[in-house]
PDB file of N, CA and C in Angstrom:
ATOM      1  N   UNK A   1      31.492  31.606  55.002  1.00  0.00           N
ATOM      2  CA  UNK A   1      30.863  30.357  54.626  1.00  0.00           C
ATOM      3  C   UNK A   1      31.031  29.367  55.782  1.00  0.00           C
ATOM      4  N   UNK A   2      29.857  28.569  56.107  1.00  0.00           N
ATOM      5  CA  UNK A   2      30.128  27.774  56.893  1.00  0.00           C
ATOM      6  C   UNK A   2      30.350  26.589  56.931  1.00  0.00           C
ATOM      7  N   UNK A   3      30.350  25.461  57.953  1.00  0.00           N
ATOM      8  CA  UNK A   3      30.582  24.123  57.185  1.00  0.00           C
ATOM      9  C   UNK A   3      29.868  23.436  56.777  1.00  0.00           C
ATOM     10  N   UNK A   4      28.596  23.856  56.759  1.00  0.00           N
ATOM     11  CA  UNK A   4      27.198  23.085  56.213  1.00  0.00           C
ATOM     12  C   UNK A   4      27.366  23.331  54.663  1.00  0.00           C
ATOM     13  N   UNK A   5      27.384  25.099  54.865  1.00  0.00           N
ATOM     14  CA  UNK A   5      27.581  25.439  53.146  1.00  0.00           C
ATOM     15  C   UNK A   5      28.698  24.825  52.462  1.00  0.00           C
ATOM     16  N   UNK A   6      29.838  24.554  53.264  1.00  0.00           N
ATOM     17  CA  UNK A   6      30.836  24.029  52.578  1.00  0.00           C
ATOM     18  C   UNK A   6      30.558  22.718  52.146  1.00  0.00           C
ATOM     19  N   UNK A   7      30.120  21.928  53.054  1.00  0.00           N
ATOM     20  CA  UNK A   7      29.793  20.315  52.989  1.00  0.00           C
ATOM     21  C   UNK A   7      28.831  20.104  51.895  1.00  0.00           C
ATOM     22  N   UNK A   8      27.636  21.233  51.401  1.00  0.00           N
ATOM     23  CA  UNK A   8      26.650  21.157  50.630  1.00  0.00           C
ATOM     24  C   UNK A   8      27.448  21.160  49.018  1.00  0.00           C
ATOM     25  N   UNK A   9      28.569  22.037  49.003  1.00  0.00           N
ATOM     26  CA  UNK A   9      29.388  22.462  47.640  1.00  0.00           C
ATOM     27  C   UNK A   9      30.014  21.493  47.666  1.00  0.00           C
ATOM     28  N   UNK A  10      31.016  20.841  48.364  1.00  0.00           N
ATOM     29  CA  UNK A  10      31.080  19.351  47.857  1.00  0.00           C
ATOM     30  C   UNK A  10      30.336  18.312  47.378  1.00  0.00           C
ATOM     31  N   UNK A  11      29.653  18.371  48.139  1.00  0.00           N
ATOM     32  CA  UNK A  11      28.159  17.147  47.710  1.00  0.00           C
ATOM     33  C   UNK A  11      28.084  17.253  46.550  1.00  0.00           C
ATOM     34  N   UNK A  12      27.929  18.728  45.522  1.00  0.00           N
ATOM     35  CA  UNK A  12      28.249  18.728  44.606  1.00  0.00           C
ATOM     36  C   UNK A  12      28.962  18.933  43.811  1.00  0.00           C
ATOM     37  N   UNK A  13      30.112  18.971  44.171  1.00  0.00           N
ATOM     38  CA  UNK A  13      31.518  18.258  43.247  1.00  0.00           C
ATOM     39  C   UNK A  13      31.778  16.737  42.852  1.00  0.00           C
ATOM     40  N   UNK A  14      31.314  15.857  44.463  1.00  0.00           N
ATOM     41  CA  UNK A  14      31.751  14.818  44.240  1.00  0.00           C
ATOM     42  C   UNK A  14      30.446  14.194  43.701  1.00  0.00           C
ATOM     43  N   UNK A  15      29.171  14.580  43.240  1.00  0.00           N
ATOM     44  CA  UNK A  15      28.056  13.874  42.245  1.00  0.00           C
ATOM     45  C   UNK A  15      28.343  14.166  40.857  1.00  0.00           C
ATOM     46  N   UNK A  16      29.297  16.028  40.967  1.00  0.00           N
ATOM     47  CA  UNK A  16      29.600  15.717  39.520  1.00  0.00           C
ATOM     48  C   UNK A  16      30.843  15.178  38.809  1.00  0.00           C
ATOM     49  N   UNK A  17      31.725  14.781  39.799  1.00  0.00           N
ATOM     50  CA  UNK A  17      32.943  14.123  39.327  1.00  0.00           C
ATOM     51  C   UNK A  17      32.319  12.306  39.385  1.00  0.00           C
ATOM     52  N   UNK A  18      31.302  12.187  39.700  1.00  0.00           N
ATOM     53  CA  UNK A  18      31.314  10.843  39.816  1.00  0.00           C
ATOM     54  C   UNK A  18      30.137  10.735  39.338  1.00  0.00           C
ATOM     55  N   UNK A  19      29.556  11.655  38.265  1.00  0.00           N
ATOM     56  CA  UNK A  19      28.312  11.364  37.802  1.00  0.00           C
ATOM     57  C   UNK A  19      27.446  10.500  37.915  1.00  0.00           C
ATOM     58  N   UNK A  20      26.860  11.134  39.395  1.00  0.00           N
ATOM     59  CA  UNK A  20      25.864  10.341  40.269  1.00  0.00           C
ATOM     60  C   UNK A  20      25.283  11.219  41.133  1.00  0.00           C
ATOM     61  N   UNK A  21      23.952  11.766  40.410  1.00  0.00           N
ATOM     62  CA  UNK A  21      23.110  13.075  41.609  1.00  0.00           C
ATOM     63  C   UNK A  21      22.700  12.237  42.240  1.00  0.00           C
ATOM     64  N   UNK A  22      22.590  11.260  42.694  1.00  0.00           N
ATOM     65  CA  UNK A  22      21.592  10.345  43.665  1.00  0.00           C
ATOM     66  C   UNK A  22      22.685  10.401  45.161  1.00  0.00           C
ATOM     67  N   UNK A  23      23.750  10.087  44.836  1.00  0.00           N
ATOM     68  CA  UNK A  23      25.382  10.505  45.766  1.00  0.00           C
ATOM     69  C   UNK A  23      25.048  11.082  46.853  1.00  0.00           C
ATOM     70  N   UNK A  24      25.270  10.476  48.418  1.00  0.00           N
ATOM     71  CA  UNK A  24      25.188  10.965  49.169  1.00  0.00           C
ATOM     72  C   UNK A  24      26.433  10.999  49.694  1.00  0.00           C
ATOM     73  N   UNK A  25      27.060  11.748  50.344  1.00  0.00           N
ATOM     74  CA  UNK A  25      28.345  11.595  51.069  1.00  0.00           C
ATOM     75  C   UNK A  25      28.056  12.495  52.463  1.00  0.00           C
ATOM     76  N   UNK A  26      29.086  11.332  53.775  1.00  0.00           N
ATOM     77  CA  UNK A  26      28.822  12.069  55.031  1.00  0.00           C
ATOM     78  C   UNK A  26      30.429  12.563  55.245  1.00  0.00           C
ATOM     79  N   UNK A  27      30.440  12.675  56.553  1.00  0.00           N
ATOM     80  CA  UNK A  27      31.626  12.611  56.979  1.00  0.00           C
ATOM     81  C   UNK A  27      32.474  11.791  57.021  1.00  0.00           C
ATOM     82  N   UNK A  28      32.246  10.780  57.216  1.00  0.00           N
ATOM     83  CA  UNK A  28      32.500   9.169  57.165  1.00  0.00           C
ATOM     84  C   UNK A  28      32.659   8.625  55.692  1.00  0.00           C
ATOM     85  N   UNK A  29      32.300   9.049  54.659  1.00  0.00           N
ATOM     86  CA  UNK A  29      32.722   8.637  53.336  1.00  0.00           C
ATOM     87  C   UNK A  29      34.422   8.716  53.188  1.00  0.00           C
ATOM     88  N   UNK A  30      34.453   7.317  52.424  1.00  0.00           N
ATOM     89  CA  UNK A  30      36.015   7.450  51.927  1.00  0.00           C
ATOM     90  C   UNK A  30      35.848   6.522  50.836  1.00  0.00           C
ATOM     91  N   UNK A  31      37.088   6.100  50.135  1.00  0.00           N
ATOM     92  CA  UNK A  31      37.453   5.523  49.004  1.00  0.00           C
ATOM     93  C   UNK A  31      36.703   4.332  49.081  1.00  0.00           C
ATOM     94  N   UNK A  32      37.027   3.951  49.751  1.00  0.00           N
ATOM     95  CA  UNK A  32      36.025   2.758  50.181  1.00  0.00           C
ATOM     96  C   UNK A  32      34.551   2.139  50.175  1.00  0.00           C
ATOM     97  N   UNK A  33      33.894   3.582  50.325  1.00  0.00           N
ATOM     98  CA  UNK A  33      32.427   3.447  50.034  1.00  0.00           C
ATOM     99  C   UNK A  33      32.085   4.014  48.632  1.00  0.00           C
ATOM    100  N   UNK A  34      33.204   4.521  47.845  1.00  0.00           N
ATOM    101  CA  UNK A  34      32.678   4.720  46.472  1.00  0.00           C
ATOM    102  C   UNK A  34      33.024   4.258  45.579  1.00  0.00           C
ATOM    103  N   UNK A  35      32.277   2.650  44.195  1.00  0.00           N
ATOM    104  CA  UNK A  35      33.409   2.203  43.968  1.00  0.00           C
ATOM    105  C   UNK A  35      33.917   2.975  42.456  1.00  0.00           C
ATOM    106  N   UNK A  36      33.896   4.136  41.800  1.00  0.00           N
ATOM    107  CA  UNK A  36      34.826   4.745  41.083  1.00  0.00           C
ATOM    108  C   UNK A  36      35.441   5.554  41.385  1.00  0.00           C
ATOM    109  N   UNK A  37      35.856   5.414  43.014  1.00  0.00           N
ATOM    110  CA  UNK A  37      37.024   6.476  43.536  1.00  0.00           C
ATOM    111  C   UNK A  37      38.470   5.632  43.106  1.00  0.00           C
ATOM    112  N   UNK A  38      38.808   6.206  42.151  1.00  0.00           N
ATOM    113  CA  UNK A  38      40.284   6.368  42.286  1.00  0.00           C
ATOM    114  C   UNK A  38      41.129   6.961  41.821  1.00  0.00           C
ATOM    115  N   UNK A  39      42.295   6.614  41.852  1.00  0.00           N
ATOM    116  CA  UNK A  39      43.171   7.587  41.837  1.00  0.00           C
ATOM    117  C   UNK A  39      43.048   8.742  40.794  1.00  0.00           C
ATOM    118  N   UNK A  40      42.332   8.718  39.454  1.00  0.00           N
ATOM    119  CA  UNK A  40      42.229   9.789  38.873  1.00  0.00           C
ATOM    120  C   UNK A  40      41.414  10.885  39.353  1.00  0.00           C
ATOM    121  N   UNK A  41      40.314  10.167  39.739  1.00  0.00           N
ATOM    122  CA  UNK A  41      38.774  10.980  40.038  1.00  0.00           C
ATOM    123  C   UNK A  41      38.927  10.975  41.624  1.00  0.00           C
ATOM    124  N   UNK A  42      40.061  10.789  42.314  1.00  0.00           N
ATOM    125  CA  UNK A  42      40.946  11.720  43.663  1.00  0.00           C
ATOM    126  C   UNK A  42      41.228  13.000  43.257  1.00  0.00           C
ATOM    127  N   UNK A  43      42.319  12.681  42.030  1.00  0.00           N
ATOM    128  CA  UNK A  43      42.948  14.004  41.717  1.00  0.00           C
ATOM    129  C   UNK A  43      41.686  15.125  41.053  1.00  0.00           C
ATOM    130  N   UNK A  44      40.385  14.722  40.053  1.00  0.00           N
ATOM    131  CA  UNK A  44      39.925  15.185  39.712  1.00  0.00           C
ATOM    132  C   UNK A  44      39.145  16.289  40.898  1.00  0.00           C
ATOM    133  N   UNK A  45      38.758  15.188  42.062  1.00  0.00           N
ATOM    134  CA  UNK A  45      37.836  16.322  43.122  1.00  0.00           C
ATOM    135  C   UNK A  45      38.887  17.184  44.053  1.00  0.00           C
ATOM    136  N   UNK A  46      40.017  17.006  43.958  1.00  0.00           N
ATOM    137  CA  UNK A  46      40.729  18.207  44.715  1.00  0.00           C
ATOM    138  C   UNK A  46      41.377  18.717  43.781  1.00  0.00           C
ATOM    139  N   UNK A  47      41.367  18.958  42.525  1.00  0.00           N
ATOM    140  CA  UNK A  47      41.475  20.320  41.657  1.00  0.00           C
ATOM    141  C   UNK A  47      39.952  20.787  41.697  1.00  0.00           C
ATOM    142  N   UNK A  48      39.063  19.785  41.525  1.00  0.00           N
ATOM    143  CA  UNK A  48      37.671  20.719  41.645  1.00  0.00           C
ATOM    144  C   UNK A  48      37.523  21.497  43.053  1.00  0.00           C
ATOM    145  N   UNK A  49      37.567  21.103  43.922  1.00  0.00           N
ATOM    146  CA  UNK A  49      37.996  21.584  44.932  1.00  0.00           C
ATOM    147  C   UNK A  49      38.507  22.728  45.328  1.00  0.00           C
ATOM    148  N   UNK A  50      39.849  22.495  44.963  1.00  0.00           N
ATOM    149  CA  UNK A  50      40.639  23.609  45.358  1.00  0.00           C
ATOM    150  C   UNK A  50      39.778  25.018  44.241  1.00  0.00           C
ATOM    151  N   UNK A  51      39.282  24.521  42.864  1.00  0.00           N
ATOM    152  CA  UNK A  51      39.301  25.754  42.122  1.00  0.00           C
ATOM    153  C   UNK A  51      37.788  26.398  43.036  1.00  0.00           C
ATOM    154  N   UNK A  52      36.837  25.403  43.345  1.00  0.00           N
ATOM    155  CA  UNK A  52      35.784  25.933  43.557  1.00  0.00           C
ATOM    156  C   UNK A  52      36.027  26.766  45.217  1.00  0.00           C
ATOM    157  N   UNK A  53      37.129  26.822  45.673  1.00  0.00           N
ATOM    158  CA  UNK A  53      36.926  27.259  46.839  1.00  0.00           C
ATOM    159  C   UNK A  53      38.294  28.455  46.974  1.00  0.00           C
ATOM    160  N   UNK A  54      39.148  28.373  46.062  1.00  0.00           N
ATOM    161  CA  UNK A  54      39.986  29.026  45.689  1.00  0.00           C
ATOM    162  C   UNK A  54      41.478  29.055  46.291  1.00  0.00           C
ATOM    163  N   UNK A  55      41.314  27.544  46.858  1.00  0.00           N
ATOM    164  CA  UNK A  55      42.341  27.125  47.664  1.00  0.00           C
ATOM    165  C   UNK A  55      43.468  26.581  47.304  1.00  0.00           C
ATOM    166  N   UNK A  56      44.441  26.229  47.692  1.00  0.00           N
ATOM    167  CA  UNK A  56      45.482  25.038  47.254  1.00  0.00           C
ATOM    168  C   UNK A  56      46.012  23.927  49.005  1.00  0.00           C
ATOM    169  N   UNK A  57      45.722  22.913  48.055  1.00  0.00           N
ATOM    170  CA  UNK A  57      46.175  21.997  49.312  1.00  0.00           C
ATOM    171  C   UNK A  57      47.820  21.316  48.595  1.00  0.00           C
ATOM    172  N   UNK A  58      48.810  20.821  49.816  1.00  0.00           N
ATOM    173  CA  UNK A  58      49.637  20.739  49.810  1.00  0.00           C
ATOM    174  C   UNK A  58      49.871  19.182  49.570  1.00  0.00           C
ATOM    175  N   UNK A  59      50.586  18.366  49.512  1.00  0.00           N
ATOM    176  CA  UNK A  59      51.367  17.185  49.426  1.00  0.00           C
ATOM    177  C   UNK A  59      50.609  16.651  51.055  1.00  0.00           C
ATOM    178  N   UNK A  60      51.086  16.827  52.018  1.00  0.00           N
ATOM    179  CA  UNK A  60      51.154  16.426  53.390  1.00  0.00           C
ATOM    180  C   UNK A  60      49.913  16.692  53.732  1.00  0.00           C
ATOM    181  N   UNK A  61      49.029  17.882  53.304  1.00  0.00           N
ATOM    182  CA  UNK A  61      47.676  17.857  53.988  1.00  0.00           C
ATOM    183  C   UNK A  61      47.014  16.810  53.259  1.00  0.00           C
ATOM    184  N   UNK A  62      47.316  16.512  52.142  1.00  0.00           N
ATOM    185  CA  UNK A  62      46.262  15.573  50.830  1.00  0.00           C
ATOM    186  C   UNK A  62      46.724  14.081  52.119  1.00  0.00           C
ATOM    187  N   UNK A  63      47.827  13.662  51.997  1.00  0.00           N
ATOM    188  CA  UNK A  63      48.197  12.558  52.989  1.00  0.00           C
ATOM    189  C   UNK A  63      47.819  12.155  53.626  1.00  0.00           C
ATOM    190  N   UNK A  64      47.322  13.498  54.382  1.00  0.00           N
ATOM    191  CA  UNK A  64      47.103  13.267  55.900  1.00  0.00           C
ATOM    192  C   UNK A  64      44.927  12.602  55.912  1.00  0.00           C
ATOM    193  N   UNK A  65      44.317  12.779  54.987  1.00  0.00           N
ATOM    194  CA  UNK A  65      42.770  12.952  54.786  1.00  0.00           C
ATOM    195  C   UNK A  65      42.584  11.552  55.067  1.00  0.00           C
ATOM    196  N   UNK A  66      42.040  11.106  55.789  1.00  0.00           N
ATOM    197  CA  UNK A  66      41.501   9.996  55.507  1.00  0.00           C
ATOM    198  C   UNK A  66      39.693   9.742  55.266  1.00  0.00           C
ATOM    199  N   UNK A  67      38.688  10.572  55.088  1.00  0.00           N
ATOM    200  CA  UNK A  67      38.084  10.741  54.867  1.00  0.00           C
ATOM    201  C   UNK A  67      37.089  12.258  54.596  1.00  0.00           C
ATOM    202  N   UNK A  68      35.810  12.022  53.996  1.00  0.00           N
ATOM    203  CA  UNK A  68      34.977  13.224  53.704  1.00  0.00           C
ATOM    204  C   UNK A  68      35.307  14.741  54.922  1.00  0.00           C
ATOM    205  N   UNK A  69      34.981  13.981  55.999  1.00  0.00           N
ATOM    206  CA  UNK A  69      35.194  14.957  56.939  1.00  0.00           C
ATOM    207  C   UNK A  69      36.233  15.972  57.149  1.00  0.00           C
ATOM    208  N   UNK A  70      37.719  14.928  57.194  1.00  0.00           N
ATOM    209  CA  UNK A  70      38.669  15.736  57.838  1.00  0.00           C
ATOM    210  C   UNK A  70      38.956  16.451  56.304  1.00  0.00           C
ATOM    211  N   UNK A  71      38.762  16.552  54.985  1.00  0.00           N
ATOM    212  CA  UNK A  71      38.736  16.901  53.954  1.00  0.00           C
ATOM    213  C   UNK A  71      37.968  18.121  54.269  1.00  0.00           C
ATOM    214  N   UNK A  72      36.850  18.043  54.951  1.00  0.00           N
ATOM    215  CA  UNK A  72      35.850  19.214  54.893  1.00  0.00           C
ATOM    216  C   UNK A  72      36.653  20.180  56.058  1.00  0.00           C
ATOM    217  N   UNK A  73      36.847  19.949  57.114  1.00  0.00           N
ATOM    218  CA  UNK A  73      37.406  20.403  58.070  1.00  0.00           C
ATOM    219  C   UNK A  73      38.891  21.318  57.728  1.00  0.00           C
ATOM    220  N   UNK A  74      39.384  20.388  56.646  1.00  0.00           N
ATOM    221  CA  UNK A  74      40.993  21.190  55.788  1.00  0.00           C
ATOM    222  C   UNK A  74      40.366  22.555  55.500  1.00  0.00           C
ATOM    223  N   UNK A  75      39.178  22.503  54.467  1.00  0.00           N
ATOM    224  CA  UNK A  75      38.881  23.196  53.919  1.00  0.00           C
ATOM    225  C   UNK A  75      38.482  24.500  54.327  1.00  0.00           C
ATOM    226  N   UNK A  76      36.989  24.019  56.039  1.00  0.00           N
ATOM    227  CA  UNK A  76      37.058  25.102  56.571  1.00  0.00           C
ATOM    228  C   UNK A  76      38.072  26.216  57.285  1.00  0.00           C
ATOM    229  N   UNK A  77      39.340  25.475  57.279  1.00  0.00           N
ATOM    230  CA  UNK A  77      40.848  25.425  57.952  1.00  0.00           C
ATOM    231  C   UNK A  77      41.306  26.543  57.043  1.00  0.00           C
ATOM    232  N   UNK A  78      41.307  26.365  55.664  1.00  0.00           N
ATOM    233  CA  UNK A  78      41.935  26.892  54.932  1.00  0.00           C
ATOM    234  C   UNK A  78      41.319  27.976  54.483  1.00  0.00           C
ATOM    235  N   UNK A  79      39.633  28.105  54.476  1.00  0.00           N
ATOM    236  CA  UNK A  79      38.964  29.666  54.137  1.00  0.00           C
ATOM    237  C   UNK A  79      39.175  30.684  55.164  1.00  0.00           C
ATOM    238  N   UNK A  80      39.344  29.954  56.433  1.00  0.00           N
ATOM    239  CA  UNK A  80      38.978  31.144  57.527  1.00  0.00           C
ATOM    240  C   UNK A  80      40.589  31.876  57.586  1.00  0.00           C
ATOM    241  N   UNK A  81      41.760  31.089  57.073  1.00  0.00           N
ATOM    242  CA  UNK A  81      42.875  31.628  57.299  1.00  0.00           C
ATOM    243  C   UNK A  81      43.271  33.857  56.580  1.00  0.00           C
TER     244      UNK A  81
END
């Protein structure tokens, strides 16, 4: 999978955790540009996340994200391992 495909399967996680198909998100998206990001519907898209990709992220990698991107980038990080 690549990171387009990956970036596309988020797109739809985070329209359906934030029930909003209109939802665009780049790389550059963060808490900031969405305003029902928080702290629950954080935790909600990285269990969706992790289940849809079959991953687990750690304490320190979640920390470390500061936006869409480096989130996407974990991810491709973590399939190719």
């Amino acid at each position: 999978m690549n990171r387009a495909q990956i970036f596309e399967k988020v797109q739809e996680i985070f329209r359906d955790i934030f029930d909003d198909q209109s939802l665009n998100i780049n790389d550059a998206t963060n808490s900031d540009h969405i305003d029902d990001w928080d702290s629950l519907n954080h935790i909600n898209l990285v269990v969706s996340i992790e289940k849809e990709f079959n991953i687990k992220f750690n304490f320190n990698e979640l920390s470390g994200l500061k936006d869409v991107g480096a989130m996407i980038d974990l991810i491709v990080e973590k399939i190719e391992k």
